[in-house]
Protein backbone atom coordinates (compact mmCIF):
# COMPACT_ATOMS: atom_id res chain seq x y z
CA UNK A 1 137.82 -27.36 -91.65
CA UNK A 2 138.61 -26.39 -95.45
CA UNK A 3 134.90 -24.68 -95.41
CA UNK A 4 136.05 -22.12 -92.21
CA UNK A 5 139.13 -21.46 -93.87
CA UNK A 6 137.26 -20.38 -97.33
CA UNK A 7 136.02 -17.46 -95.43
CA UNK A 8 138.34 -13.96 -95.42
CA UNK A 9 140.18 -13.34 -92.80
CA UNK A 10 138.54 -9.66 -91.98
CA UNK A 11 134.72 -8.88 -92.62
CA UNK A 12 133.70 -6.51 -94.74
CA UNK A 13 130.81 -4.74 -95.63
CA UNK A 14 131.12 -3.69 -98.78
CA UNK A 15 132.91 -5.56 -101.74
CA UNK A 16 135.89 -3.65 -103.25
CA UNK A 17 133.93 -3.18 -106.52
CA UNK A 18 130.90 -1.07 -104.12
CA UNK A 19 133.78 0.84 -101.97
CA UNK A 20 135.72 2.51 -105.47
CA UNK A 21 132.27 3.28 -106.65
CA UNK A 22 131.89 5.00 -103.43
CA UNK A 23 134.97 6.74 -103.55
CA UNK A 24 134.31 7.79 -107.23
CA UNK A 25 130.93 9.18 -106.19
CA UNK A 26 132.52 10.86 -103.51
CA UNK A 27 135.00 12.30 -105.36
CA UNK A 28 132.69 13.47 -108.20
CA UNK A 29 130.58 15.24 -105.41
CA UNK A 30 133.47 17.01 -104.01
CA UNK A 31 134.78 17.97 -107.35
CA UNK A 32 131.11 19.48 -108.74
CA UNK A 33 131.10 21.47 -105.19
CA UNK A 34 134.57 22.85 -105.92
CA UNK A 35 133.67 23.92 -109.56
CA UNK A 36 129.87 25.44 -108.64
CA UNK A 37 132.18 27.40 -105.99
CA UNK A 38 134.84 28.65 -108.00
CA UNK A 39 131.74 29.72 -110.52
CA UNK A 40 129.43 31.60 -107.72
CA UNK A 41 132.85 33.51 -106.49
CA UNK A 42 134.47 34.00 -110.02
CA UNK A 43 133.40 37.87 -110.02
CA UNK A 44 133.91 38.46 -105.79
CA UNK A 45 135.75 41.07 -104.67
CA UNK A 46 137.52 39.44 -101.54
CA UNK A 47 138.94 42.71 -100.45
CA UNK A 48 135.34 43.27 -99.48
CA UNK A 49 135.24 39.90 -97.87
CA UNK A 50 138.02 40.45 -95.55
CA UNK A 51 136.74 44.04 -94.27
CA UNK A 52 133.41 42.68 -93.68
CA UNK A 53 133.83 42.03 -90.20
CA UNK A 54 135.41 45.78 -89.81
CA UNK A 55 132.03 46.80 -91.73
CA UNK A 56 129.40 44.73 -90.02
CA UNK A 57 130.78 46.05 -86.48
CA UNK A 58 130.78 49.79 -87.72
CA UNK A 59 127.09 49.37 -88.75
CA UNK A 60 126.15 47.31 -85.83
CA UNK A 61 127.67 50.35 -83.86
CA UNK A 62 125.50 53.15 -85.80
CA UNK A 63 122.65 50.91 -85.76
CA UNK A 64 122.19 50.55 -81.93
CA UNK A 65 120.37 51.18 -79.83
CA UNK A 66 117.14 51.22 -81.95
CA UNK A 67 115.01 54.47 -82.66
CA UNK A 68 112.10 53.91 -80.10
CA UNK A 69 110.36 57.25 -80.59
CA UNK A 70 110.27 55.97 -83.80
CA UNK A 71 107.47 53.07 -83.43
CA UNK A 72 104.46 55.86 -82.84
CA UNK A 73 105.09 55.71 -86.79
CA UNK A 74 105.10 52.01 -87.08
CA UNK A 75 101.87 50.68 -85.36
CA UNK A 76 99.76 51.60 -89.10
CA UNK A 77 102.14 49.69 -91.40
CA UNK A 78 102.02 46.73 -89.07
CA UNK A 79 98.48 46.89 -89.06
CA UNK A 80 98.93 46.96 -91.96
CA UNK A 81 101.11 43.95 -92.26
CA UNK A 82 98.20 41.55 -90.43
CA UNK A 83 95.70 43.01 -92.46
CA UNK A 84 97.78 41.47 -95.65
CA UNK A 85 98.30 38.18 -93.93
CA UNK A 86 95.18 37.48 -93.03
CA UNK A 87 92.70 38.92 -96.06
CA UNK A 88 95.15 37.20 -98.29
CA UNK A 89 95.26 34.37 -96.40
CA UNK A 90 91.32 34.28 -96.03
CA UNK A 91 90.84 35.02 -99.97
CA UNK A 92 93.90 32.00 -101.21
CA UNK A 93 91.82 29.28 -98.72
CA UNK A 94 88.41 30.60 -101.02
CA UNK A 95 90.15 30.01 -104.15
CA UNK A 96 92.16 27.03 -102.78
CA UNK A 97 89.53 24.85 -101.79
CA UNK A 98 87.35 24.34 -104.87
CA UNK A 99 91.00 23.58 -106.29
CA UNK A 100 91.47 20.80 -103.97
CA UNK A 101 88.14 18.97 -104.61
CA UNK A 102 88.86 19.60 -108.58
CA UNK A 103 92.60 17.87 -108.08
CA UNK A 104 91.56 15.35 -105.98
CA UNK A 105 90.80 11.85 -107.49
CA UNK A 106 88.03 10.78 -105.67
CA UNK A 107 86.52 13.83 -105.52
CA UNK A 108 87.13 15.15 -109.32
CA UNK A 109 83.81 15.08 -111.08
CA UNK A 110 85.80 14.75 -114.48
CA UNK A 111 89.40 13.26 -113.49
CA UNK A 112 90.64 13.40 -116.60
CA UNK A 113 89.67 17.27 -117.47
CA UNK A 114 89.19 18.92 -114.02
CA UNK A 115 92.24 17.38 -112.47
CA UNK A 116 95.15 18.80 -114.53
CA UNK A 117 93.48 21.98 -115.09
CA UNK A 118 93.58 22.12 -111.33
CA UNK A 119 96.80 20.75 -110.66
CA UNK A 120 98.50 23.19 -112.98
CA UNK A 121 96.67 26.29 -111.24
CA UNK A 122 98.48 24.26 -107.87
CA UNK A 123 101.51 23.77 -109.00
CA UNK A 124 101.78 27.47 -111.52
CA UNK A 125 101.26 28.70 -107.67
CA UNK A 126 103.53 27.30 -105.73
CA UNK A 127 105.96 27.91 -107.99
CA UNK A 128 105.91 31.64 -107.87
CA UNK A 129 107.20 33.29 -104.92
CA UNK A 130 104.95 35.52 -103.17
CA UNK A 131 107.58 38.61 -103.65
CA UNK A 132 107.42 38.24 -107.57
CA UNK A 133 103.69 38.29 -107.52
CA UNK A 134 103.86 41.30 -105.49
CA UNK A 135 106.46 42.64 -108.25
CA UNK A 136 104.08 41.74 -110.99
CA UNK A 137 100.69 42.82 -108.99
CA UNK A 138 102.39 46.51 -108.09
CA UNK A 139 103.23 46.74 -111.66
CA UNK A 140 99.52 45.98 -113.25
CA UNK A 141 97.58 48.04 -110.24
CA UNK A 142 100.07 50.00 -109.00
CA UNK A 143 101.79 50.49 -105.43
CA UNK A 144 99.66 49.61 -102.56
CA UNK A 145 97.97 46.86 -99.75
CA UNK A 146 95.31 45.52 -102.77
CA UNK A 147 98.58 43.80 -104.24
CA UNK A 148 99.91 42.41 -101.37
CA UNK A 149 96.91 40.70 -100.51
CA UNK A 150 96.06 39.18 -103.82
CA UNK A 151 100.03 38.34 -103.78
CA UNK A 152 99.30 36.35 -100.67
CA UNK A 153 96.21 35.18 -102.07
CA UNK A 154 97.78 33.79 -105.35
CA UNK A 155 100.72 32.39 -102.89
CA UNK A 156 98.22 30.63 -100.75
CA UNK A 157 96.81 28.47 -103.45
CA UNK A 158 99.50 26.06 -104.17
CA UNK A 159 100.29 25.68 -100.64
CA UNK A 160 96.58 25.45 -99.23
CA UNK A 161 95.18 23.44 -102.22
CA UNK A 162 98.36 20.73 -102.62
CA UNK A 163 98.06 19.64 -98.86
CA UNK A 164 94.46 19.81 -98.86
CA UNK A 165 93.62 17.96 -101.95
CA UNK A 166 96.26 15.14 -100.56
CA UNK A 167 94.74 14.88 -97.31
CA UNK A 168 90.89 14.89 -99.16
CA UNK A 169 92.83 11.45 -101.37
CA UNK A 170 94.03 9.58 -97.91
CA UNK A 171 90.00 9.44 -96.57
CA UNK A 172 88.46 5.98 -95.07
CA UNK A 173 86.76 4.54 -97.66
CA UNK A 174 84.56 3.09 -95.79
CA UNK A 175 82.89 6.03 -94.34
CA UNK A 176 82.37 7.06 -97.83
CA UNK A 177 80.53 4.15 -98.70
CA UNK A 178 78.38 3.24 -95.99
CA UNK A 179 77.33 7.02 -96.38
CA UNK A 180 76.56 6.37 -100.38
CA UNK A 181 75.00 2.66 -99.35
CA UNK A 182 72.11 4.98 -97.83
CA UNK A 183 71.50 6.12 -101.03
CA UNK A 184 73.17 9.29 -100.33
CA UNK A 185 73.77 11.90 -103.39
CA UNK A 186 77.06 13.12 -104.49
CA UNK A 187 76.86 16.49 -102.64
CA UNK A 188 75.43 14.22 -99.14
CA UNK A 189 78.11 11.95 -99.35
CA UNK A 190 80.77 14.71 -99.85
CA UNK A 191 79.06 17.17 -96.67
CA UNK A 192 78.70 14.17 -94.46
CA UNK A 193 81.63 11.58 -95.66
CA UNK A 194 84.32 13.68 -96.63
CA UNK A 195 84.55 17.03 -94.90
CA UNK A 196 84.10 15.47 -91.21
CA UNK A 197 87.64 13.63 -91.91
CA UNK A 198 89.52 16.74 -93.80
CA UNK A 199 88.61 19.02 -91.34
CA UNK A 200 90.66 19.17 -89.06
CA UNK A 201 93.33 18.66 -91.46
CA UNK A 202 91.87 21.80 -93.28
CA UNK A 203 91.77 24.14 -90.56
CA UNK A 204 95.48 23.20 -89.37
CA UNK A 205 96.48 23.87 -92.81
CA UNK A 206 94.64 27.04 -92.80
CA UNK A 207 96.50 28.58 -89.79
CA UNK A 208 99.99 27.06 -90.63
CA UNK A 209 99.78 29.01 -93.69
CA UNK A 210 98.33 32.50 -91.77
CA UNK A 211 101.85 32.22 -89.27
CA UNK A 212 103.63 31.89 -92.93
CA UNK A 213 101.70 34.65 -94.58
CA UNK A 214 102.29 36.82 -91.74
CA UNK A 215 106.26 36.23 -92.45
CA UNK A 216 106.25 36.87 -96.37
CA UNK A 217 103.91 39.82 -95.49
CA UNK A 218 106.90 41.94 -93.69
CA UNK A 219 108.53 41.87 -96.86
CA UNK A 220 106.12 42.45 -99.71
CA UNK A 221 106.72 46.78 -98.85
CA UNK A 222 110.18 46.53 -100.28
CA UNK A 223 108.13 46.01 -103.59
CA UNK A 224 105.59 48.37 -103.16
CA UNK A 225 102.92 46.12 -101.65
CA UNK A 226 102.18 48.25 -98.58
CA UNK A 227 102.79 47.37 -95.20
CA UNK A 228 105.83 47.19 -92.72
CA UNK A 229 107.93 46.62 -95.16
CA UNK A 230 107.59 49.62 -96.95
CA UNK A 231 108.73 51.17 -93.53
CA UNK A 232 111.87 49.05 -93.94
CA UNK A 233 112.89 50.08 -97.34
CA UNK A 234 112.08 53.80 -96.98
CA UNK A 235 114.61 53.53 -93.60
CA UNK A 236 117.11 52.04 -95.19
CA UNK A 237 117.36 54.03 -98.42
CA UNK A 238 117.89 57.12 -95.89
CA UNK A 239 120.54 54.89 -93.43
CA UNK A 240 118.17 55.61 -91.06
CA UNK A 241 119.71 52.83 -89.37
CA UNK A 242 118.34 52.87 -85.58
CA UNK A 243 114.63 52.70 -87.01
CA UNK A 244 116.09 49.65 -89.40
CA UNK A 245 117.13 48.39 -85.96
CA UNK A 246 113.57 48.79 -84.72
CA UNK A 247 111.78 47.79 -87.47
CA UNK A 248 113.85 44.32 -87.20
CA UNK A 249 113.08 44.09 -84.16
CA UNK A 250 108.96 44.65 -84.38
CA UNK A 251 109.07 42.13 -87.04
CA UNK A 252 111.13 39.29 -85.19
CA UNK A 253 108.45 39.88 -81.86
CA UNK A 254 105.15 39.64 -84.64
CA UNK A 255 106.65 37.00 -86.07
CA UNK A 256 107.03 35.33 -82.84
CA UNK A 257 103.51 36.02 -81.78
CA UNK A 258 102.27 34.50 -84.91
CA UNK A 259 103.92 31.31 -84.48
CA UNK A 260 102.70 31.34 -80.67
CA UNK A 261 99.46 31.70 -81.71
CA UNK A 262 99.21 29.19 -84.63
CA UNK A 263 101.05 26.78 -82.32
CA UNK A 264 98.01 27.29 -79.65
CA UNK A 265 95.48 26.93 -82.62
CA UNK A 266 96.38 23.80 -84.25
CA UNK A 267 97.15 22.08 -80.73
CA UNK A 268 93.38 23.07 -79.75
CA UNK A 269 92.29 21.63 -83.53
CA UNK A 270 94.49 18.11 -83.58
């Protein structure tokens, strides 16, 4: 009876110690929220803010309905567009896949030289948005499609060469070395061991990254880098805002139509 009676009356989950700590956390969060707010809005004109609704509806109504004689004019930049996409997206996968085998531990032929040099290339890519290679690329060559693509290309790397190199790490074993039990060389072992498991993996990577490209590729024009873009920025700096409305528009539907078709592709593939 006294052992029932040492229990509390009410169950609780947490001790009182664990819920203040919570409530201190809690209140720390709110509190660095409140002061990163007041920080980003310190210089915001909120007369501005308040007639934005006012403004947005004015534009919408100058904006619509879109230009249509104006797409005769837009069918070369978008061809444009896919040509950027998919060149760049053909040249980062050439340049990405050597990286992957380098990075790769089991596949490094000198781990501890080949595999940071490699990871740094990975990671110094991925950590550069396509749009500021395209800035630095139109300012070494100059305005036009050849930096787009290599800013796709450069882009690609870090994405194509991270996911590959992890997926060439997670192999069976076992495949590996009943291949090299044969007395298989390096190079058999890697065409007959390896790539059978990563690629699938490979070519769903591949696509997933073309659908991307073809998104970061509408934008590179407002750099310079050619393309639909370009279309975009030369619109807008005249308020040509019907053709804006178009050129939205052509972008949303080929950005659609790349995501149908990389869906369709790496369903047929896994």
């Amino acid at each position: 009876m006294n052992t029932l009676n040492s229990y509390p009356a009410h169950w609780q989950r947490h001790s009182s110690a664990r819920r203040l700590a919570s409530f201190m956390g809690y209140l720390a969060l709110v509190s660095l929220f409140v002061y990163c707010w007041q920080l980003m809005t310190a210089d915001t004109m909120w007369v501005f803010v308040l007639d934005a609704p006012q403004a947005a509806q004015d534009l919408a109504s100058r904006a619509w309905p879109p230009r249509w004689s104006y797409m005769e004019r837009l069918w070369s930049p978008l061809w444009d567009t896919l040509n950027i996409a998919t060149l760049g997206t053909l040249l980062g996968i050439v340049l990405a896949v050597p990286m992957a085998f380098l990075a790769a531990r089991n596949t490094s032929p000198i781990p501890w030289l080949t595999r940071p040099l490699a990871l740094v290339i990975i990671v110094a890519s991925r950590s550069i948005n396509s749009l500021i290679w395209a800035l630095l690329l139109v300012s070494i060559l100059g305005p036009g499609l050849l930096a787009g693509i290599l800013a796709i290309a450069l882009r690609s790397i870090g994405f194509i060469g991270k996911l590959l190199y992890e997926a060439i790490e997670e192999v069976d074993q076992k495949q590996v070395e009943a291949i090299r039990a044969t007395g298989a060389s390096g190079l058999q072992v890697l065409n007959y061991a390896i790539v059978p498991q990563v690629l699938p993996s490979f070519l769903s990577i591949s696509v997933f990254r073309w659908d991307i490209n073809i998104r970061e590729s509408t934008i590179l024009g407002l750099v310079g880098a050619g393309g639909i873009g370009a279309q975009l920025m030369a619109s807008m700096n005249v308020l040509a805002w019907p053709q804006v409305t178009l050129i939205v528009l052509v972008i949303l539907l080929t950005v659609v139509f790349s995501e149908w078709v990389s869906a369709k592709v790496r369903r047929a593939i896994i």
